[in-house]
C-alpha atoms as a PDB file:
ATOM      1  CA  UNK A   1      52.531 149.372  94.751  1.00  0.00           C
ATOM      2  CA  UNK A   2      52.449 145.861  94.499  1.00  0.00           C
ATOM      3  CA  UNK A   3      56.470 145.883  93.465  1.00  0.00           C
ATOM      4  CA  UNK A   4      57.095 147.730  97.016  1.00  0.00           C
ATOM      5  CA  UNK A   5      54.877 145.105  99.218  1.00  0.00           C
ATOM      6  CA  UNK A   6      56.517 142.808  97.678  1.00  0.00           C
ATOM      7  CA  UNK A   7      60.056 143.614  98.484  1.00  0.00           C
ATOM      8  CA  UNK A   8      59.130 144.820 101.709  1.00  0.00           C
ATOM      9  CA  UNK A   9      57.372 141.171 102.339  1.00  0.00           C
ATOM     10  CA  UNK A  10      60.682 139.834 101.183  1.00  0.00           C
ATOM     11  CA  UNK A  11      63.189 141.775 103.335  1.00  0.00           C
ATOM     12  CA  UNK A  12      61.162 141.123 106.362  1.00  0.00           C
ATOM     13  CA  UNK A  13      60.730 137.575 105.743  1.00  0.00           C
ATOM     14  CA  UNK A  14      64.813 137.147 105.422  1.00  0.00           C
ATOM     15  CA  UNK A  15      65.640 138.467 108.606  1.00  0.00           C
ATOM     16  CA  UNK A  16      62.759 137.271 110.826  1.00  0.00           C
ATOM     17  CA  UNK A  17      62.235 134.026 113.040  1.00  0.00           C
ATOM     18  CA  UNK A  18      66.367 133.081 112.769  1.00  0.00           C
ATOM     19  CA  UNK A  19      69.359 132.486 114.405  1.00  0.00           C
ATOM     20  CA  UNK A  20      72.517 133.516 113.622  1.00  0.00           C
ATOM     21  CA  UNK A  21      75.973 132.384 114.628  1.00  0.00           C
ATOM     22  CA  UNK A  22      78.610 134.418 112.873  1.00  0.00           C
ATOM     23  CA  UNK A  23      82.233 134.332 113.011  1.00  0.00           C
ATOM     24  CA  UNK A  24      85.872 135.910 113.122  1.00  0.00           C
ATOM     25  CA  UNK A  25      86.457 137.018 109.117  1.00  0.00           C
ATOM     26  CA  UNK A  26      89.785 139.031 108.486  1.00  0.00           C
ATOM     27  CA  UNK A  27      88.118 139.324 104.747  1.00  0.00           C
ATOM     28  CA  UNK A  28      85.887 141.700 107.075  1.00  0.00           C
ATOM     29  CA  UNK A  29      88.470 144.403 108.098  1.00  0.00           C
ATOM     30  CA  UNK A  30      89.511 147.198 105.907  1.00  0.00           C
ATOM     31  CA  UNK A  31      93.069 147.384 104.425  1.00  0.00           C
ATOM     32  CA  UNK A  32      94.003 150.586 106.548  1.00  0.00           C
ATOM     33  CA  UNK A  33      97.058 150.397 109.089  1.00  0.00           C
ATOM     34  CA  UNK A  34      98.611 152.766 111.497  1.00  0.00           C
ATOM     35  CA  UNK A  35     100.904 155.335 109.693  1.00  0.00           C
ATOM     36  CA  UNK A  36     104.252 154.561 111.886  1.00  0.00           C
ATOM     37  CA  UNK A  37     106.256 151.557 113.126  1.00  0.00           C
ATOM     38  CA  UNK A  38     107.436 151.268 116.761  1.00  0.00           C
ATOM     39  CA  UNK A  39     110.531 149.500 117.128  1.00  0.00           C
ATOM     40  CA  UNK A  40     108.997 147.660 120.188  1.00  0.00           C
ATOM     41  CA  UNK A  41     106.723 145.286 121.793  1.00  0.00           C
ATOM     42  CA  UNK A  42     102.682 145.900 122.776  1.00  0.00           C
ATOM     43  CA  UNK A  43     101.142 143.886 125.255  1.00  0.00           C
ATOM     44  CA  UNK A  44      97.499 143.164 125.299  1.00  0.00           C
ATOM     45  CA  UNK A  45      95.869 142.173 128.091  1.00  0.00           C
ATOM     46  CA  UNK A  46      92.959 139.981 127.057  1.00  0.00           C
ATOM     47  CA  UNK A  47      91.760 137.462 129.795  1.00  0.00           C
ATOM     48  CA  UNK A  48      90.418 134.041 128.540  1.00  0.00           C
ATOM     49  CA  UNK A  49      86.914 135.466 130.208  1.00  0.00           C
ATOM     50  CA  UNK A  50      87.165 138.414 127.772  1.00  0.00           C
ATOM     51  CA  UNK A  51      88.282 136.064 125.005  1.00  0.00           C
ATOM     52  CA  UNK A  52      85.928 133.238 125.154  1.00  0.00           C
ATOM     53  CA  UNK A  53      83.020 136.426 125.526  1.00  0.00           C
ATOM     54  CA  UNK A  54      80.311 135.183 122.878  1.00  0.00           C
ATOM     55  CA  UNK A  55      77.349 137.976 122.686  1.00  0.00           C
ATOM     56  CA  UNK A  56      74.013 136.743 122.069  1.00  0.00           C
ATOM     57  CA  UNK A  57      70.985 139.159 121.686  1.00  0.00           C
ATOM     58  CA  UNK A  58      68.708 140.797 118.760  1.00  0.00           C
ATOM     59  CA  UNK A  59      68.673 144.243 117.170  1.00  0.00           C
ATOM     60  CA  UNK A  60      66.901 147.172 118.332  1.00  0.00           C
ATOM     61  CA  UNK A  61      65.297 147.913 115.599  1.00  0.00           C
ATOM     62  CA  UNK A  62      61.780 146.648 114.844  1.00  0.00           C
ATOM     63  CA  UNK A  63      62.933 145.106 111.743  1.00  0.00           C
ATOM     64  CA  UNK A  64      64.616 141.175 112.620  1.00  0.00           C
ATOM     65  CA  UNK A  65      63.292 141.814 116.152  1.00  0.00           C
ATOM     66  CA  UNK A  66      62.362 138.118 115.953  1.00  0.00           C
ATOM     67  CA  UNK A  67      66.253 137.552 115.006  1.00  0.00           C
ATOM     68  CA  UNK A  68      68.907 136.691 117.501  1.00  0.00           C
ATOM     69  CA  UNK A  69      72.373 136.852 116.344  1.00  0.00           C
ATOM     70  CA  UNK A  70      75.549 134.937 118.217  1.00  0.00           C
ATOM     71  CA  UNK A  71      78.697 136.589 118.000  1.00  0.00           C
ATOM     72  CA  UNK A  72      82.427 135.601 119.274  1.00  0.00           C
ATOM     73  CA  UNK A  73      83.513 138.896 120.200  1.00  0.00           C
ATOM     74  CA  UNK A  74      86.236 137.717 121.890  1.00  0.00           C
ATOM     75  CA  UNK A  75      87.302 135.782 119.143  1.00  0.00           C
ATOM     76  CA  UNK A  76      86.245 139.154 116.685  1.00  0.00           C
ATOM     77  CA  UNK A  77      88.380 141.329 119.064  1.00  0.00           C
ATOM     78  CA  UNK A  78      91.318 139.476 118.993  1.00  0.00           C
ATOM     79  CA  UNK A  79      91.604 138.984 115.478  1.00  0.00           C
ATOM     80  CA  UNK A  80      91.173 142.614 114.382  1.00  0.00           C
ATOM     81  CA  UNK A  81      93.888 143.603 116.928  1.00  0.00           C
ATOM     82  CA  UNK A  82      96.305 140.945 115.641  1.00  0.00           C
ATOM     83  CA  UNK A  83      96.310 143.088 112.439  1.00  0.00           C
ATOM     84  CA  UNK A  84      96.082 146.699 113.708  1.00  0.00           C
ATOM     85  CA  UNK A  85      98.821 146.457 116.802  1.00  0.00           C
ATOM     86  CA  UNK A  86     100.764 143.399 114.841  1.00  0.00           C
ATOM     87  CA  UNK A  87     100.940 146.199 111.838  1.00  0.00           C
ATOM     88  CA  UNK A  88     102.539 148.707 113.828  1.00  0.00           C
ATOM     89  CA  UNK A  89     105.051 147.504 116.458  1.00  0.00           C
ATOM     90  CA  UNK A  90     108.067 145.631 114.990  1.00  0.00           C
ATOM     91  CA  UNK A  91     108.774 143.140 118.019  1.00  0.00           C
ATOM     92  CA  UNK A  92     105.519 141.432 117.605  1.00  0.00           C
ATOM     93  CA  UNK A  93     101.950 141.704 120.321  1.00  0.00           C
ATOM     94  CA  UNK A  94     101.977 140.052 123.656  1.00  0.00           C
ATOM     95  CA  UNK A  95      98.715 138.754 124.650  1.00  0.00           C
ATOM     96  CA  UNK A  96      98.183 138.025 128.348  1.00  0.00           C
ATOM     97  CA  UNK A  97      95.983 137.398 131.381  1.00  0.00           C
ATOM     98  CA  UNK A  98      97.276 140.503 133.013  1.00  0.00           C
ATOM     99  CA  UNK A  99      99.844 143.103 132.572  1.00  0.00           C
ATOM    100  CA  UNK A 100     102.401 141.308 134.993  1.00  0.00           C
ATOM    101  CA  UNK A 101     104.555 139.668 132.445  1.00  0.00           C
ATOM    102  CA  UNK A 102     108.135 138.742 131.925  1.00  0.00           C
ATOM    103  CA  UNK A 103     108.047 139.548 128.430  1.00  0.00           C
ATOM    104  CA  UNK A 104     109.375 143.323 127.741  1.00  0.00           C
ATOM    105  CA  UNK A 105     106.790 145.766 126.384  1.00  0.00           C
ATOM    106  CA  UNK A 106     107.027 149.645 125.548  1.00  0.00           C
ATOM    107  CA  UNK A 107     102.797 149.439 126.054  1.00  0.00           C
ATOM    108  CA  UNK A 108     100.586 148.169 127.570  1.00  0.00           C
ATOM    109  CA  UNK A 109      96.375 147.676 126.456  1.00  0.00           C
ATOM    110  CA  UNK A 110      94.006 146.651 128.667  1.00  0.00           C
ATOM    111  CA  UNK A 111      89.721 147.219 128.073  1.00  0.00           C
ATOM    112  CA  UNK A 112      86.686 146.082 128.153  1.00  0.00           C
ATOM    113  CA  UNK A 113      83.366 146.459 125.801  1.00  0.00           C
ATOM    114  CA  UNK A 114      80.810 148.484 127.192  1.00  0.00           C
ATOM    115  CA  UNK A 115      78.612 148.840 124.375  1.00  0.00           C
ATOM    116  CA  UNK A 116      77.253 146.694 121.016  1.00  0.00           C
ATOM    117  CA  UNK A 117      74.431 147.251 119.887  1.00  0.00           C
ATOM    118  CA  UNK A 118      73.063 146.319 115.968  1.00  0.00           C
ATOM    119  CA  UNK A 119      69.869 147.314 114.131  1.00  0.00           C
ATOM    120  CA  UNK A 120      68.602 146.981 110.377  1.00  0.00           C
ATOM    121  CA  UNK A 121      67.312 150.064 109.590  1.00  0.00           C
ATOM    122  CA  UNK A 122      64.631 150.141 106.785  1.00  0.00           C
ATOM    123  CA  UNK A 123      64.644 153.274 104.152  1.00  0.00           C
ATOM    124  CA  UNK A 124      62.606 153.714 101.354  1.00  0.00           C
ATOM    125  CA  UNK A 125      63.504 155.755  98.712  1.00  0.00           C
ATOM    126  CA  UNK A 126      61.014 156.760  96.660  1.00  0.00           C
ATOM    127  CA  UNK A 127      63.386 159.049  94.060  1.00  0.00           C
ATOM    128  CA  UNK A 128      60.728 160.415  91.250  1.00  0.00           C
ATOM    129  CA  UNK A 129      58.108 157.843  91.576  1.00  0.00           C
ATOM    130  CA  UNK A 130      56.001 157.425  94.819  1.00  0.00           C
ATOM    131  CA  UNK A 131      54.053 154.463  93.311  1.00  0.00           C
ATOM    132  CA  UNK A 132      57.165 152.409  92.902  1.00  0.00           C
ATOM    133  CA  UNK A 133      59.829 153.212  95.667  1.00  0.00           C
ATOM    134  CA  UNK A 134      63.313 151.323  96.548  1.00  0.00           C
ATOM    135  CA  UNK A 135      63.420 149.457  99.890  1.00  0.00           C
ATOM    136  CA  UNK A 136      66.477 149.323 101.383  1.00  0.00           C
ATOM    137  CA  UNK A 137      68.126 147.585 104.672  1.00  0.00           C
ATOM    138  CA  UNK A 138      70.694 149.329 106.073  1.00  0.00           C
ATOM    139  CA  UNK A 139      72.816 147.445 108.744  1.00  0.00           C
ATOM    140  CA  UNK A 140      74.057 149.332 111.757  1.00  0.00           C
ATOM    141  CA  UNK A 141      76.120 148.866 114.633  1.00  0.00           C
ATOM    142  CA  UNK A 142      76.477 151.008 118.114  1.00  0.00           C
ATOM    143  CA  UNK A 143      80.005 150.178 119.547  1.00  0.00           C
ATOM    144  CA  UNK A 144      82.199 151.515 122.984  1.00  0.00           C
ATOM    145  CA  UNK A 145      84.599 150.351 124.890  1.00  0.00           C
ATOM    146  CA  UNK A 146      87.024 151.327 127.610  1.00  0.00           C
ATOM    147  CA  UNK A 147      90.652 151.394 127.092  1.00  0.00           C
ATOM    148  CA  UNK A 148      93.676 152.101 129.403  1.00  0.00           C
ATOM    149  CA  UNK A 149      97.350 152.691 128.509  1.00  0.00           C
ATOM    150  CA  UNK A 150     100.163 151.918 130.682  1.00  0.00           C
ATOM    151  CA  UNK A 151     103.957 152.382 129.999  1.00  0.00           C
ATOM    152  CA  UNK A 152     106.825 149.981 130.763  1.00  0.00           C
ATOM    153  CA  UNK A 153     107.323 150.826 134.341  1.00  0.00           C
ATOM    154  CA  UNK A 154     103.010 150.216 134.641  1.00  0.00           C
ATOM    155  CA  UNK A 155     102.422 154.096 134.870  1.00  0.00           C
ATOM    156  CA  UNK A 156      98.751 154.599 133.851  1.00  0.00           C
ATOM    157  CA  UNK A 157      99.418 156.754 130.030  1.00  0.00           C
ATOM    158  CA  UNK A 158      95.937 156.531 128.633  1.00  0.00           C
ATOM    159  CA  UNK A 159      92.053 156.449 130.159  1.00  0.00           C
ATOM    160  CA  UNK A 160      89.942 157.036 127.576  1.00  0.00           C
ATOM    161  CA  UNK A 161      86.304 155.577 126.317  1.00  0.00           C
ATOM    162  CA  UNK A 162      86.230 154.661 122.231  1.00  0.00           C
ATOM    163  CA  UNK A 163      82.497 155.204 121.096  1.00  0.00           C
ATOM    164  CA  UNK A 164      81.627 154.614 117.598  1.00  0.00           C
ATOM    165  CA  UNK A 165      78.600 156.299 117.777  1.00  0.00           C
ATOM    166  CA  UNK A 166      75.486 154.360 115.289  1.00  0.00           C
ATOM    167  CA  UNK A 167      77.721 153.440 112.042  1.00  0.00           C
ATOM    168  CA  UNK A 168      76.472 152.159 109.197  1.00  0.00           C
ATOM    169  CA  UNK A 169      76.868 149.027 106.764  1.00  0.00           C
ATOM    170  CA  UNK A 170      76.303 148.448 102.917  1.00  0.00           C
ATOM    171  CA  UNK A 171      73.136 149.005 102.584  1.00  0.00           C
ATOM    172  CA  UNK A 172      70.682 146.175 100.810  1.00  0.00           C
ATOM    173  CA  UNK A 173      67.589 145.305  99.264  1.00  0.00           C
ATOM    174  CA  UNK A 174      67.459 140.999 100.070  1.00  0.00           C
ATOM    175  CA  UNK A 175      69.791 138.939 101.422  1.00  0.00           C
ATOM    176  CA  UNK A 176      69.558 135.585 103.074  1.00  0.00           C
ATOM    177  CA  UNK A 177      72.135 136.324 105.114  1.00  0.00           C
ATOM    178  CA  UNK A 178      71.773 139.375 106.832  1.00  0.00           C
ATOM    179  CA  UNK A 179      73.712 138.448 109.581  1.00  0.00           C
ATOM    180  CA  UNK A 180      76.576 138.953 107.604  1.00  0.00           C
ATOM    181  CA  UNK A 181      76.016 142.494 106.624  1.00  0.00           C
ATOM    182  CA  UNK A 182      76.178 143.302 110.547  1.00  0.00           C
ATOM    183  CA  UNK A 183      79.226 141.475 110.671  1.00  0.00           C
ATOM    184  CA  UNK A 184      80.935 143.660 108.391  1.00  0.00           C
ATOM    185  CA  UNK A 185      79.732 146.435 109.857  1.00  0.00           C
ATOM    186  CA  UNK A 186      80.861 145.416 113.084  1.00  0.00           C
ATOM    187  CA  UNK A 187      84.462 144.463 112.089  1.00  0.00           C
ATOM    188  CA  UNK A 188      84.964 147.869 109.570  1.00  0.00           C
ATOM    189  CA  UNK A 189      83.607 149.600 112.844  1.00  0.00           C
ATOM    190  CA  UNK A 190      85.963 147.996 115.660  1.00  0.00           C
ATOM    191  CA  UNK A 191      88.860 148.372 113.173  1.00  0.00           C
ATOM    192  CA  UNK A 192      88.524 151.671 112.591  1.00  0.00           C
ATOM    193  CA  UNK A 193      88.231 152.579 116.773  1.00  0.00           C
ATOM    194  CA  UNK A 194      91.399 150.588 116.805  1.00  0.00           C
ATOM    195  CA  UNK A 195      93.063 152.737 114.942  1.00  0.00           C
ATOM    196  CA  UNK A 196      91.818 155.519 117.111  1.00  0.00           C
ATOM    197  CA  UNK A 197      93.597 153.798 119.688  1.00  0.00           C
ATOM    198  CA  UNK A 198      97.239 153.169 118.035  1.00  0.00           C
ATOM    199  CA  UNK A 199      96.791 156.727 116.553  1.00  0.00           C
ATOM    200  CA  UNK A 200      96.641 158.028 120.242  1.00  0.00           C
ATOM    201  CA  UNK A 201      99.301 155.708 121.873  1.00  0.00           C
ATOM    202  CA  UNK A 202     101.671 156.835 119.251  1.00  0.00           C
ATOM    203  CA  UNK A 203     102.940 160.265 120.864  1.00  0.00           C
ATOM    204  CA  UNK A 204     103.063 157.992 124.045  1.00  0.00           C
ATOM    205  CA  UNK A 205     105.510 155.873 122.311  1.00  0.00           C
ATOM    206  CA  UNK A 206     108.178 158.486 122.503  1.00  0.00           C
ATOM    207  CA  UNK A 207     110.901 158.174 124.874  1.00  0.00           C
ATOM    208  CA  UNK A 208     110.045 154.186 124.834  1.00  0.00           C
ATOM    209  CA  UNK A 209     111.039 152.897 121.642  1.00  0.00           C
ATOM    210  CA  UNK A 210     112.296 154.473 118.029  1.00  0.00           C
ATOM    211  CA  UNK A 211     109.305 155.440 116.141  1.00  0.00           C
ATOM    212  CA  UNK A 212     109.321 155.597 112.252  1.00  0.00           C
ATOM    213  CA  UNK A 213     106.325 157.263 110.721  1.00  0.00           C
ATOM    214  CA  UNK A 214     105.054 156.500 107.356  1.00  0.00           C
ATOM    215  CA  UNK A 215     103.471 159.367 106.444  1.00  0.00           C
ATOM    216  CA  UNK A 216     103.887 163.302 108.122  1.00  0.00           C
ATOM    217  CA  UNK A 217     102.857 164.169 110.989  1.00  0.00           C
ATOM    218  CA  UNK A 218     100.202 167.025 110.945  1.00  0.00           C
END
């Protein structure tokens, strides 16, 4: 008993009373890459507004409810589409104020977040002995956003809404930095709704550009 009040003392007093400033960390995102190359050019509409966004807020959940935790999204955003579009289209990413460029594209992205949420989640796992359970934190992040498609001649392709649902981290006993743990979570999760996106934009691709999968199509 005294084991479990003690961690549970400890957990709480490591994400409690603080604020956090985390940061852009391409360590962060997952190895994973779109299975085809389009012989082509994406442009990304990302407004300085959208890219200087910096969130600021606490979780939901009762544990770290004294927390607040400052994150560049914009910064976050960009950085995690760099290496999911820049992966898959040969000619490079365009990144602009609006879609009314000079540069050629075969795409075009434009969207905007609608949704982050983040909450440490506290299990206890009490396995075969009640008197001297595990305490875990689990990190978890709530993410949507709003993404539309539009083809070289600016013909809407793609309206569609990217929800990640409540996702889950590594989960931890003690950290003193549990800040960090939600910002893995949060860059695994927007890189894998990323790939979401290039996975449906591919069959959009044809008829624009040459297309070379990597793997079979299903």
């Amino acid at each position: 008993m005294h084991r479990f009040a003690g961690l549970l003392a400890l957990a709480t007093w490591l994400i409690s009373g603080c604020t956090y400033q985390i940061a852009s960390n391409p360590e962060y995102v997952p190895e994973e890459r779109p299975p085809f190359i389009a012989q082509g050019r994406i442009l990304i509409v990302l407004p300085q507004t959208q890219q200087a966004f910096t969130y600021q807020g606490s979780p939901t959940s009762t544990v770290g409810d004294y927390t607040t935790m400052i994150v560049p999204m914009g910064d976050i955003v960009r950085g995690i589409a760099e290496q999911v579009f820049g992966s898959c289209f040969a000619h490079g990413i365009v990144f602009a104020e609006n879609r009314f460029v000079e540069e050629e594209h075969v795409i075009a992205l434009e969207g905007d977040m609608q949704e982050f949420v983040y909450s440490y989640t506290r299990i206890i796992d009490s396995g075969f002995s009640e008197e001297d359970p595990d305490v875990w934190i689990v990190p978890e992040v709530d993410i949507a956003f709003h993404v539309r498609a539009y083809d070289s001649r600016g013909q809407l392709i793609l309206d569609d809404t990217y929800d990640s649902g409540v996702t889950a981290g590594e989960r931890y006993r003690t950290t003193s930095r549990p800040a960090e743990r939600i910002n893995q979570a949060l860059h695994a999760t927007l890189h894998e709704l990323m790939l979401q996106v290039a996975n449906d934009i591919r069959p959009l691709l044809i008829g624009e550009c040459t297309i070379e999968d990597l793997e079979p199509i299903a």
